[in-house]
Protein backbone atom coordinates (compact mmCIF):
# COMPACT_ATOMS: atom_id res chain seq x y z
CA UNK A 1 51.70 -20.02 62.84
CA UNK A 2 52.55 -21.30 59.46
CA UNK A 3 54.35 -19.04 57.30
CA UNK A 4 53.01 -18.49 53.61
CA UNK A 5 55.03 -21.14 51.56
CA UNK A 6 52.62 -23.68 53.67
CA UNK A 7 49.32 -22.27 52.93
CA UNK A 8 47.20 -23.95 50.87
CA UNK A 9 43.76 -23.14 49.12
CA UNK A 10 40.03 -22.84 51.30
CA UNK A 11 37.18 -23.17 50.55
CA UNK A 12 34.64 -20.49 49.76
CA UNK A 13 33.33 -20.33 53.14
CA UNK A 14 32.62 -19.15 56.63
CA UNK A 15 35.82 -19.84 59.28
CA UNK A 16 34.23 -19.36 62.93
CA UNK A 17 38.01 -17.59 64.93
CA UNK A 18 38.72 -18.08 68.55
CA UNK A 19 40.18 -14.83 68.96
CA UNK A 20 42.90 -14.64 71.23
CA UNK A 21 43.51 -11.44 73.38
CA UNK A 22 46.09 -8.43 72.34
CA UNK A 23 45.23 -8.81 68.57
CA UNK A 24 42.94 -6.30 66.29
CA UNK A 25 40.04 -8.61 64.29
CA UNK A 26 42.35 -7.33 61.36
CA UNK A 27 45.50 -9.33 62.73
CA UNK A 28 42.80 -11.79 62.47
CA UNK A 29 41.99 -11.80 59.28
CA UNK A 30 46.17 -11.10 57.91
CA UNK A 31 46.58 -13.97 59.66
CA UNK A 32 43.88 -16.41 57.95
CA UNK A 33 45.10 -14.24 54.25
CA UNK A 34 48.35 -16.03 54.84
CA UNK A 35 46.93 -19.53 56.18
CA UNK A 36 44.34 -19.58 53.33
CA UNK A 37 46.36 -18.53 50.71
CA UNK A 38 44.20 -15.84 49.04
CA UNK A 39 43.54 -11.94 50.09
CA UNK A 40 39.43 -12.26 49.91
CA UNK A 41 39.58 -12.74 53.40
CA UNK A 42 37.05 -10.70 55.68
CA UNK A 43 35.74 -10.26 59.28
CA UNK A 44 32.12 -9.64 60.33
CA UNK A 45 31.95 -7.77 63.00
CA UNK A 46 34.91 -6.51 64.65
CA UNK A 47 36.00 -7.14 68.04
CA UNK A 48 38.21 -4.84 70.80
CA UNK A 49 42.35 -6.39 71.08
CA UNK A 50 41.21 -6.91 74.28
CA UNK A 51 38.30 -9.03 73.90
CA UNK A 52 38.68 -12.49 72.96
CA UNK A 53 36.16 -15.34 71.25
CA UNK A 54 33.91 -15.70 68.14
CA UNK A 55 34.82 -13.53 65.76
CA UNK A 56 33.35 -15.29 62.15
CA UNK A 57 35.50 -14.57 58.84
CA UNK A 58 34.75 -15.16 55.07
CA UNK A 59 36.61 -16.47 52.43
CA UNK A 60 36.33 -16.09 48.76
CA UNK A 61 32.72 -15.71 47.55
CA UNK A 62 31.33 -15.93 51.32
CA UNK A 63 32.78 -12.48 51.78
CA UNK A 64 29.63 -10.81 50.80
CA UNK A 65 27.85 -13.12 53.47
CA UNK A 66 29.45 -10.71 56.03
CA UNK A 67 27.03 -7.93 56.12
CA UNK A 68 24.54 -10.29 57.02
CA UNK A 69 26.41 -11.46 59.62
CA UNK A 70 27.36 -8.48 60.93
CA UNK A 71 23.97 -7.67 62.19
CA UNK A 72 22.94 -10.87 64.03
CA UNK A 73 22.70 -10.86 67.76
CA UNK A 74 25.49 -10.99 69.89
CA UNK A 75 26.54 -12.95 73.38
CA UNK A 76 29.47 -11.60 75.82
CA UNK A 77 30.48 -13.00 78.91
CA UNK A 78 32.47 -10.59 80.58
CA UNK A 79 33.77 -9.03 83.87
CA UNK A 80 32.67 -5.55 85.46
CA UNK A 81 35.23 -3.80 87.84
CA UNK A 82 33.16 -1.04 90.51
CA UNK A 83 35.50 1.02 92.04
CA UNK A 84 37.84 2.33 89.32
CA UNK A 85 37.06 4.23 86.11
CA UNK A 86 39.09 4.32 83.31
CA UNK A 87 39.84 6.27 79.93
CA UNK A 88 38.73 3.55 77.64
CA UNK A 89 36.02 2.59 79.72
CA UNK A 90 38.02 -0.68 79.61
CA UNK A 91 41.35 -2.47 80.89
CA UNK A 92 43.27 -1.10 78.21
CA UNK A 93 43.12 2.85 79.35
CA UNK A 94 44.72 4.65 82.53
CA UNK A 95 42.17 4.66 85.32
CA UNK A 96 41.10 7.83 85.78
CA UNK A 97 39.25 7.72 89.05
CA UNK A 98 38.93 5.60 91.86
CA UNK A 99 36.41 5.87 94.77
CA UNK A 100 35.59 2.89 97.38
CA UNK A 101 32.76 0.40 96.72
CA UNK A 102 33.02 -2.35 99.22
CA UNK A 103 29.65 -0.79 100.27
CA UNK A 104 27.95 -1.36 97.30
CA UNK A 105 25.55 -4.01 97.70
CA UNK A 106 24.45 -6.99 95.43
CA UNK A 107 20.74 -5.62 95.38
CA UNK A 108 22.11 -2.67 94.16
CA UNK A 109 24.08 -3.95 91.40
CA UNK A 110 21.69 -6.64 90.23
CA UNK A 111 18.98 -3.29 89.92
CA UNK A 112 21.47 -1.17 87.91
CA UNK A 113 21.64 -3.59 85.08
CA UNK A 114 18.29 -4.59 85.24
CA UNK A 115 17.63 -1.23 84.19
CA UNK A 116 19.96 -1.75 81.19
CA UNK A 117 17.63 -4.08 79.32
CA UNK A 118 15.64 -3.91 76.87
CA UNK A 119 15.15 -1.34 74.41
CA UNK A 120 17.81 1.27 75.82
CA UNK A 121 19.35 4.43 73.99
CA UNK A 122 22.93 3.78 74.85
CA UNK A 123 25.94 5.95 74.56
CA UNK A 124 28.71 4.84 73.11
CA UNK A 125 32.33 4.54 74.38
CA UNK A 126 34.13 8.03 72.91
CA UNK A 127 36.99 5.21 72.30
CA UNK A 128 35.29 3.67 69.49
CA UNK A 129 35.32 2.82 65.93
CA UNK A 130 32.59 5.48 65.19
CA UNK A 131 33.53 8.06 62.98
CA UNK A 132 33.00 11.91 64.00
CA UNK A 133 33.00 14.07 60.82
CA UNK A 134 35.14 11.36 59.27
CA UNK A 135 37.64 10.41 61.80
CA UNK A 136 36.94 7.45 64.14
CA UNK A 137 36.22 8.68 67.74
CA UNK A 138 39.30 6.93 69.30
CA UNK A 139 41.78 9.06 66.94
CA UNK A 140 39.97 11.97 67.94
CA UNK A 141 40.51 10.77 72.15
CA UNK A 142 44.01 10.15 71.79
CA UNK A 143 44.73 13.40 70.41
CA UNK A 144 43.24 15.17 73.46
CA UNK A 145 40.08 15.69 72.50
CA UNK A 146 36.49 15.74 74.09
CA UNK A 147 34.09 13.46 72.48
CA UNK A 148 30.27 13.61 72.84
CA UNK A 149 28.53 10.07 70.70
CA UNK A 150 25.26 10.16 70.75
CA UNK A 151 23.48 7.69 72.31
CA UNK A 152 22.02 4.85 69.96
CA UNK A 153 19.40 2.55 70.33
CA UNK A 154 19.96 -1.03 70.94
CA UNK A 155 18.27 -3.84 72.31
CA UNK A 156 19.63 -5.66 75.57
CA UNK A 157 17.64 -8.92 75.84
CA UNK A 158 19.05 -10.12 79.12
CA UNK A 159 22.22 -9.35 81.51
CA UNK A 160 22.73 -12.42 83.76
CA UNK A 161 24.96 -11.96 86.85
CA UNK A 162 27.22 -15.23 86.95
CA UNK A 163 29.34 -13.71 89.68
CA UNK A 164 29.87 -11.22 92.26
CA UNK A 165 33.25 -11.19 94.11
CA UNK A 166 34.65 -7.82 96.71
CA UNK A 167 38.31 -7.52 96.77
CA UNK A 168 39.60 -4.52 99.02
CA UNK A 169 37.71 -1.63 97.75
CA UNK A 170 36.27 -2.88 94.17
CA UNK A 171 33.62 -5.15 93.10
CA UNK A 172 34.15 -7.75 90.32
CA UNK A 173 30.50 -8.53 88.75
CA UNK A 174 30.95 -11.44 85.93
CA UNK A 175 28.06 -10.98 83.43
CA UNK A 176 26.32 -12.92 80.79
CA UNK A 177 25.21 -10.43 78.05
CA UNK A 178 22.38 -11.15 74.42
CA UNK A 179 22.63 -7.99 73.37
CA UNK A 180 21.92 -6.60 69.49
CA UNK A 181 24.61 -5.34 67.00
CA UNK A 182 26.37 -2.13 68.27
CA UNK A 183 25.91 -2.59 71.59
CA UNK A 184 28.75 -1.80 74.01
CA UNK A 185 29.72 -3.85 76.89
CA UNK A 186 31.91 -1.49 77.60
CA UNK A 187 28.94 0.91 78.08
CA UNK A 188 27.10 -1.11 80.02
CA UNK A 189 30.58 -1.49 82.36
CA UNK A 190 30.68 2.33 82.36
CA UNK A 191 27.02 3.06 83.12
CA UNK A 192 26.76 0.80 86.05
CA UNK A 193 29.27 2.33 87.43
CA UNK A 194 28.04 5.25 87.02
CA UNK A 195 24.61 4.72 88.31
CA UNK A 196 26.14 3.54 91.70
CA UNK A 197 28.29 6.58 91.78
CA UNK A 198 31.64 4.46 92.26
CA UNK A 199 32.67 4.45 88.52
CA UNK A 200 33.20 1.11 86.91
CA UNK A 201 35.16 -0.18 83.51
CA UNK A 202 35.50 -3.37 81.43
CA UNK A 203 38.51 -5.66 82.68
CA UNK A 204 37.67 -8.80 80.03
CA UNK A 205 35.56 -9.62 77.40
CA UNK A 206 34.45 -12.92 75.51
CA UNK A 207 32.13 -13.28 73.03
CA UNK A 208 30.24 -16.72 72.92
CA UNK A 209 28.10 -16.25 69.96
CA UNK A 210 27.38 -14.02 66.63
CA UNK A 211 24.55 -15.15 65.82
CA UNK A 212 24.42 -18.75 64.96
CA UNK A 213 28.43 -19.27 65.20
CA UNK A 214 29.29 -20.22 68.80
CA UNK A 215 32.71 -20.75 70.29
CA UNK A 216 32.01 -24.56 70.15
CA UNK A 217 32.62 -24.56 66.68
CA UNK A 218 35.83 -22.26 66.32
CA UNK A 219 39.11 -22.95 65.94
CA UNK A 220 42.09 -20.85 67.10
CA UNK A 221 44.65 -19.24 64.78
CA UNK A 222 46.95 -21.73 65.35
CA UNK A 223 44.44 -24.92 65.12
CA UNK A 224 43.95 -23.34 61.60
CA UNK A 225 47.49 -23.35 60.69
CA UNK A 226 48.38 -27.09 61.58
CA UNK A 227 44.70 -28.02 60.03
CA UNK A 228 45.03 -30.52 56.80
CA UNK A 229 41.93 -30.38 55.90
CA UNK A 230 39.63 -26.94 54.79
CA UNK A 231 37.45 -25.85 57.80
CA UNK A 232 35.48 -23.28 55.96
CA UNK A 233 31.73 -24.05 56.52
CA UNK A 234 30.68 -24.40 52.83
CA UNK A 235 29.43 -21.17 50.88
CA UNK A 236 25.56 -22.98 50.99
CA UNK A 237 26.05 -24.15 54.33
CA UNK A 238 26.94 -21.03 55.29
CA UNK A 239 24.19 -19.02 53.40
CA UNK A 240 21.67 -21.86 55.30
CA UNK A 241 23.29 -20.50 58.57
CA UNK A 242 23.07 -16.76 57.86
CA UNK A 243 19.55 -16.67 57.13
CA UNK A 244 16.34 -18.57 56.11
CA UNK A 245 16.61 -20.61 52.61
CA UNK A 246 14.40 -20.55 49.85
CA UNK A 247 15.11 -23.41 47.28
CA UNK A 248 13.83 -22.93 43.54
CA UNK A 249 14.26 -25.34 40.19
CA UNK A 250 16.28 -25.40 37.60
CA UNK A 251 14.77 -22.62 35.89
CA UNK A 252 14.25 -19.93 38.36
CA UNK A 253 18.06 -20.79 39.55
CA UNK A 254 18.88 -20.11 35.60
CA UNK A 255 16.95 -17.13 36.12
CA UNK A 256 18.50 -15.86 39.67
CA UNK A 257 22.34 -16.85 38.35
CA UNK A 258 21.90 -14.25 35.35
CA UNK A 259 20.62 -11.18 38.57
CA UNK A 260 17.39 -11.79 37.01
CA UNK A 261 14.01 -11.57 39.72
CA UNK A 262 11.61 -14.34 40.96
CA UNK A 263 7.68 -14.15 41.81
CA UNK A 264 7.59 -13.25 45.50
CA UNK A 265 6.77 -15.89 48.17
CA UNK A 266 5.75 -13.07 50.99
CA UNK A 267 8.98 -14.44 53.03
CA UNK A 268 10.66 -11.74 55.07
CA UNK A 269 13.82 -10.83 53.47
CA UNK A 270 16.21 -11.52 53.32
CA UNK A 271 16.65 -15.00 52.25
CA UNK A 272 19.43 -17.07 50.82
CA UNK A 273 18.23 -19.25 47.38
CA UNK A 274 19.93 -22.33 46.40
CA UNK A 275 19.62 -24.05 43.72
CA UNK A 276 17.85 -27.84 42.95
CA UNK A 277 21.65 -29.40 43.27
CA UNK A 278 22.09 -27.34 46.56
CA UNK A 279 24.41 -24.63 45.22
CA UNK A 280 24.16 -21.23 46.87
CA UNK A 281 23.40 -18.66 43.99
CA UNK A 282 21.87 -15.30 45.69
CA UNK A 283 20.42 -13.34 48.47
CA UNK A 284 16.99 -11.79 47.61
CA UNK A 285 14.42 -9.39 48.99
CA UNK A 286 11.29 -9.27 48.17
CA UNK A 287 9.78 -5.61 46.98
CA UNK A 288 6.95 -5.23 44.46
CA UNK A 289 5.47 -8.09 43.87
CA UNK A 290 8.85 -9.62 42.98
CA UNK A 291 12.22 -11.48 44.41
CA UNK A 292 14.86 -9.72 43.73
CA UNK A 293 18.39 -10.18 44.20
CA UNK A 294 21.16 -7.83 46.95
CA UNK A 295 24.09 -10.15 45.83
CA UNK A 296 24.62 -12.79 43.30
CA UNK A 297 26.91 -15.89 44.01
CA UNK A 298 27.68 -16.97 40.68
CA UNK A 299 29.17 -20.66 40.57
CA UNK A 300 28.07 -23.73 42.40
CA UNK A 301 29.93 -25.13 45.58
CA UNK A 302 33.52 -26.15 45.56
């Protein structure tokens, strides 16, 4: 990694991150601080130490892109252990269980997550992010207590099984997951297991895709560093990939730049508008009868 006398200025932008494995998505983004030279530096959509792949940060203005981002679909590709259970539901936490499953059959496994897609009410991991009366779950685990989530729905559009393989008493299953926001591979993992009565956990993760932003355009932490050139994807560029674009004239752009509204066009919000040079200036909604703006982006690109 470069060190902070050799950073140098981005780009208001979005930076797609290979993540590598054993760092939080806050490493990440201290990282990319440093390497960018500025602390408006963001992450949307956080991903386990563990877990490796797309995870997409903002810089400068394209910071406020990130809750947009945040709730885009998701793909996985990861790897399903049968035969052990674990703490954490994952790699990372002491197996607490193990019971044979050499017997399990790929029929079998290929029905239980089948019965995982679609619209599903899923439980969380208790080692989580979530917050229980103000303290995230996993605080609450490691201190010895038992934690009930309740189950949320999500939306599992497809679970593809890439790979079975048997070794001694557990089965490895490698999986291809589209999934919405907040779902948990690690659930599915869990739940499998369950289902087949064996137990099962999470041994790796990789995320392919948020959305849009695939791994084919990323760049690792230290691709970033050595980089000459800015690699943020332009603010407007950005907003284009986020979400649908509405362009307006002089005038209305005028108008949107000062927080002001615009007639509705009875698009689904919402909707990044540009201006007639191509300048990103807002996000809108439409309610009322009118356009009318969630966040402003004042300035033109860089």
């Amino acid at each position: 990694m470069s060190s902070a006398k050799n950073s140098r200025p981005v780009t208001d932008g979005l930076i797609v991150v290979d993540k590598a494995p054993g760092m939080t998505s806050h490493d990440v983004v201290a990282k990319v601080r440093r390497i960018a030279g500025t602390r408006k530096v963001g992450h949307g959509g956080t991903l386990d130490p563990m877990a490796t792949g797309v995870l997409v940060l903002g810089v400068g203005r394209a910071t406020r892109l990130l809750t947009y981002v945040v709730g885009t679909d998701k793909v996985y590709r990861g790897t399903i252990r049968l035969g052990q259970t674990t703490v954490t539901d994952d790699a990372e936490g002491d197996v607490t269980a193990t019971t044979p499953a050499g017997h399990i059959t790929e029929e079998r496994i290929r029905a239980g997550l089948a019965a995982q897609t679609g619209a599903v009410d899923q439980v969380p991991s208790a080692v989580s992010a979530i917050k229980v009366n103000g303290v995230r779950s996993y605080h609450r685990v490691r201190q010895g207590e038992q934690v009930e989530l309740p189950a949320r729905r999500v939306t599992i559009s497809r679970i593809d099984v890439l790979n079975i393989t048997a070794v001694d008493d557990v089965i490895d299953v490698e999986v291809e997951v589209a999934c919405s926001s907040g779902t948990y591979i690690r659930a599915i993992a869990r739940d499998l297991g369950a289902g087949l009565g064996v137990g099962g956990h999470l041994t790796a993760l990789r995320r392919s895709a948020v959305g849009g932003f695939t791994l084919a355009e990323s760049y690792t932490l230290e691709q970033l560093a050595e980089l000459a050139d800015p690699v943020a994807l332009p603010l407007a560029q950005a907003l284009g990939r986020a979400m649908p674009v509405r362009t307006v004239d002089a005038d209305a752009a005028k108008t949107v730049s000062h927080g002001g509204p615009l007639p509705a066009t009875g698009q689904t919000g919402p909707y990044g508008v540009v201006g007639p040079d191509g300048a990103a200036l807002a996000v809108m909604s439409e309610r009322d009868g009118k356009a009318r703006a969630e966040i402003v982006l004042v300035g033109g690109e860089q």
